[in-house]
N, C-alpha and C. Protein backbone atom coordinates (compact mmCIF):
# COMPACT_ATOMS: atom_id res chain seq x y z
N UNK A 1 101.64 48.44 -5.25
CA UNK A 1 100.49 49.24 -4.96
C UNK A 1 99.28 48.37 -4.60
N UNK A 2 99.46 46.99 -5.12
CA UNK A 2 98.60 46.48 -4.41
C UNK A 2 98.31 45.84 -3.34
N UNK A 3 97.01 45.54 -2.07
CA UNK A 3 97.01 45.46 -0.98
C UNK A 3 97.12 43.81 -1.27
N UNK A 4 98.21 43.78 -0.33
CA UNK A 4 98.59 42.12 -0.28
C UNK A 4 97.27 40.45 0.24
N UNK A 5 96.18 41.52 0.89
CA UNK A 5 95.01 40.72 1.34
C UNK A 5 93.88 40.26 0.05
N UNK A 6 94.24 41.14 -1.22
CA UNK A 6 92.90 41.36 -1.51
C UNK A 6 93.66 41.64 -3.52
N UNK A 7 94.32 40.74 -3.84
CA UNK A 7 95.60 41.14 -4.93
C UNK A 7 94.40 41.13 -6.01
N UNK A 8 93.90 40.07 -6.68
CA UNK A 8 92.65 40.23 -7.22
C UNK A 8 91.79 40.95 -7.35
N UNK A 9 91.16 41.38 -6.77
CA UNK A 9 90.31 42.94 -6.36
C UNK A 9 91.28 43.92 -6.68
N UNK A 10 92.45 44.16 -6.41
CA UNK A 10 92.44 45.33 -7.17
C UNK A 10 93.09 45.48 -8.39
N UNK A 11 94.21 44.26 -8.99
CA UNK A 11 94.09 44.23 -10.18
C UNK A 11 92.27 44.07 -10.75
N UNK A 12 91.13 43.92 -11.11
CA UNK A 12 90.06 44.40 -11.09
C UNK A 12 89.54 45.80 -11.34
N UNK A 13 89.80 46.20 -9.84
CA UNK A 13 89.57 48.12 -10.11
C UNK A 13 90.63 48.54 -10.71
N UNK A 14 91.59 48.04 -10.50
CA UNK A 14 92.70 48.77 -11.81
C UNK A 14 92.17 49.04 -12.86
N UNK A 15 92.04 47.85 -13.79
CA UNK A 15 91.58 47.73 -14.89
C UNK A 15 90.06 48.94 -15.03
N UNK A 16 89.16 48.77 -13.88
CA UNK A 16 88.00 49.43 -14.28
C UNK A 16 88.58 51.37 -14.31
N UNK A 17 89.37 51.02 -13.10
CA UNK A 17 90.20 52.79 -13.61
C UNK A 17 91.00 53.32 -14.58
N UNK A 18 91.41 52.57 -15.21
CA UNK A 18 92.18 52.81 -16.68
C UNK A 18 91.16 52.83 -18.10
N UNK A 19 89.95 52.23 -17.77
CA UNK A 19 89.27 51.88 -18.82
C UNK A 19 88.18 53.08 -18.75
N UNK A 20 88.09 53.70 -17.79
CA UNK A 20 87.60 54.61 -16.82
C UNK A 20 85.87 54.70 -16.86
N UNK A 21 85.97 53.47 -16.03
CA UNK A 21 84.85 52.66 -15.82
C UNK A 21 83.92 54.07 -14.75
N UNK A 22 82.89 54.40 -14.69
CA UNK A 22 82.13 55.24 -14.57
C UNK A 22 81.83 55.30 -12.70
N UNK A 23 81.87 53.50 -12.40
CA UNK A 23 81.52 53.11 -11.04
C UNK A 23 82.59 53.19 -10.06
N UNK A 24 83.97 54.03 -10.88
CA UNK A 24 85.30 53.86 -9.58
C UNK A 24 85.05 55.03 -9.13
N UNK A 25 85.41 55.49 -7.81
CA UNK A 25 84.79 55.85 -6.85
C UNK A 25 85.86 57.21 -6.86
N UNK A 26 85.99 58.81 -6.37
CA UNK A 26 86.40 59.70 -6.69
C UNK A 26 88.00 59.27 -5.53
N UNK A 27 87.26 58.54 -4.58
CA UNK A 27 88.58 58.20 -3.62
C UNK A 27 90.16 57.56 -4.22
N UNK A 28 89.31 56.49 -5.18
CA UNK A 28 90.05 55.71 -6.34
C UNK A 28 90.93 56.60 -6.96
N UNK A 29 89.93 57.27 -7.43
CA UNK A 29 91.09 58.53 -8.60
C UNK A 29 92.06 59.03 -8.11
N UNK A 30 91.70 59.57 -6.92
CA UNK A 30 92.45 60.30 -6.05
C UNK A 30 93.52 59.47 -5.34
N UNK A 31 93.75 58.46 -5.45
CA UNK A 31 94.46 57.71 -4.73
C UNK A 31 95.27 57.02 -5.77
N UNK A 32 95.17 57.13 -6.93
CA UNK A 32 95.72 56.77 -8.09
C UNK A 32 96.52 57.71 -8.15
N UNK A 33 96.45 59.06 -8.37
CA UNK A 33 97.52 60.24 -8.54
C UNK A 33 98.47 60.41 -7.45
N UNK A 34 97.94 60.29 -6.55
CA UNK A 34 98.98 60.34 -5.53
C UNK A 34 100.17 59.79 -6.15
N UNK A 35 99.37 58.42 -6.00
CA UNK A 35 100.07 56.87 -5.98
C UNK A 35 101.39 57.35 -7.19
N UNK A 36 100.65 57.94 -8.10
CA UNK A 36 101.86 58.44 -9.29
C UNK A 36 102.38 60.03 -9.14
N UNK A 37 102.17 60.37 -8.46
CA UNK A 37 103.22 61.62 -8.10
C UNK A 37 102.51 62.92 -8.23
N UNK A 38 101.16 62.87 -8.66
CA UNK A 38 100.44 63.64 -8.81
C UNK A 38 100.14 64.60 -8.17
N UNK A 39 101.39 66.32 -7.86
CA UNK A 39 100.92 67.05 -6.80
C UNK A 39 99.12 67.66 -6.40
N UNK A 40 99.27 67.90 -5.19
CA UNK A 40 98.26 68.42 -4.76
C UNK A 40 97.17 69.16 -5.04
N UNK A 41 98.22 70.29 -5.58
CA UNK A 41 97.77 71.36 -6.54
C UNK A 41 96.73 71.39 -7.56
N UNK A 42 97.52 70.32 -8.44
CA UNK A 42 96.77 69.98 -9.76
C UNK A 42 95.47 69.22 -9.23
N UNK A 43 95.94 68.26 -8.78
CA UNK A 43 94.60 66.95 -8.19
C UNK A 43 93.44 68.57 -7.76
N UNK A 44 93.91 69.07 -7.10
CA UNK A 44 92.94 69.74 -6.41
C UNK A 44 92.09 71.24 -7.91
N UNK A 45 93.02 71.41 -8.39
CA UNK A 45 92.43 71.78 -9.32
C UNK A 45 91.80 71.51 -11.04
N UNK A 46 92.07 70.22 -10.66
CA UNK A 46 91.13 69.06 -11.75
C UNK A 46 89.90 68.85 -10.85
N UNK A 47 89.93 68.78 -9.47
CA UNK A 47 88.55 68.46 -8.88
C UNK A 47 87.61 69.82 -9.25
N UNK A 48 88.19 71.14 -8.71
CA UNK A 48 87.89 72.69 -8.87
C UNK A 48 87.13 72.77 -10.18
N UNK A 49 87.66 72.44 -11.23
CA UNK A 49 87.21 72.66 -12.69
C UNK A 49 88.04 73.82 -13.07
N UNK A 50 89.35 74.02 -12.44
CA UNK A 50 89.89 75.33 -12.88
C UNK A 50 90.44 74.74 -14.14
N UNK A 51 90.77 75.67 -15.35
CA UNK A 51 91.15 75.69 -16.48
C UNK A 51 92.63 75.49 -16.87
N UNK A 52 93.12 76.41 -16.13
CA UNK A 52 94.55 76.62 -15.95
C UNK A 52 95.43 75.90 -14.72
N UNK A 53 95.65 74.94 -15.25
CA UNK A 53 96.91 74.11 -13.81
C UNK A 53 97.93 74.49 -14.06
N UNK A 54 98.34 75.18 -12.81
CA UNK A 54 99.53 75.30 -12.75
C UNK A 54 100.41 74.33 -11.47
N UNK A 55 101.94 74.29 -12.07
CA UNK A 55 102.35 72.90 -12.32
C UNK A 55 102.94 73.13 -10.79
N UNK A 56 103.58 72.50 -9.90
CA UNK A 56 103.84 72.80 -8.57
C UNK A 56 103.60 72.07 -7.14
């Protein structure tokens, strides 16, 4: 997952996204779930503020 130009930097923001450093950027997040399988759905309704995710 990490970009082969820049390996440093993002072990870095890794770390600041797990620790869930305040300054990673909503693109980050979002690119983190993907990255782990994270359907659409949900991502999109964790952004929403809906209550109820349903799974899909």
């Amino acid at each position: 997952m990490a970009p082969p130009d820049k390996p440093l930097a993002w072990v870095a923001r890794r770390a600041q996204l797990e620790a869930g450093d305040p300054t990673v950027s909503l693109d980050l997040l979002v690119r983190a779930l993907f990255a782990l399988g994270a359907p659409r759905g949900e991502i999109a309704a964790a952004i929403a503020g809906d209550r109820c995710v349903v799974a899909g």
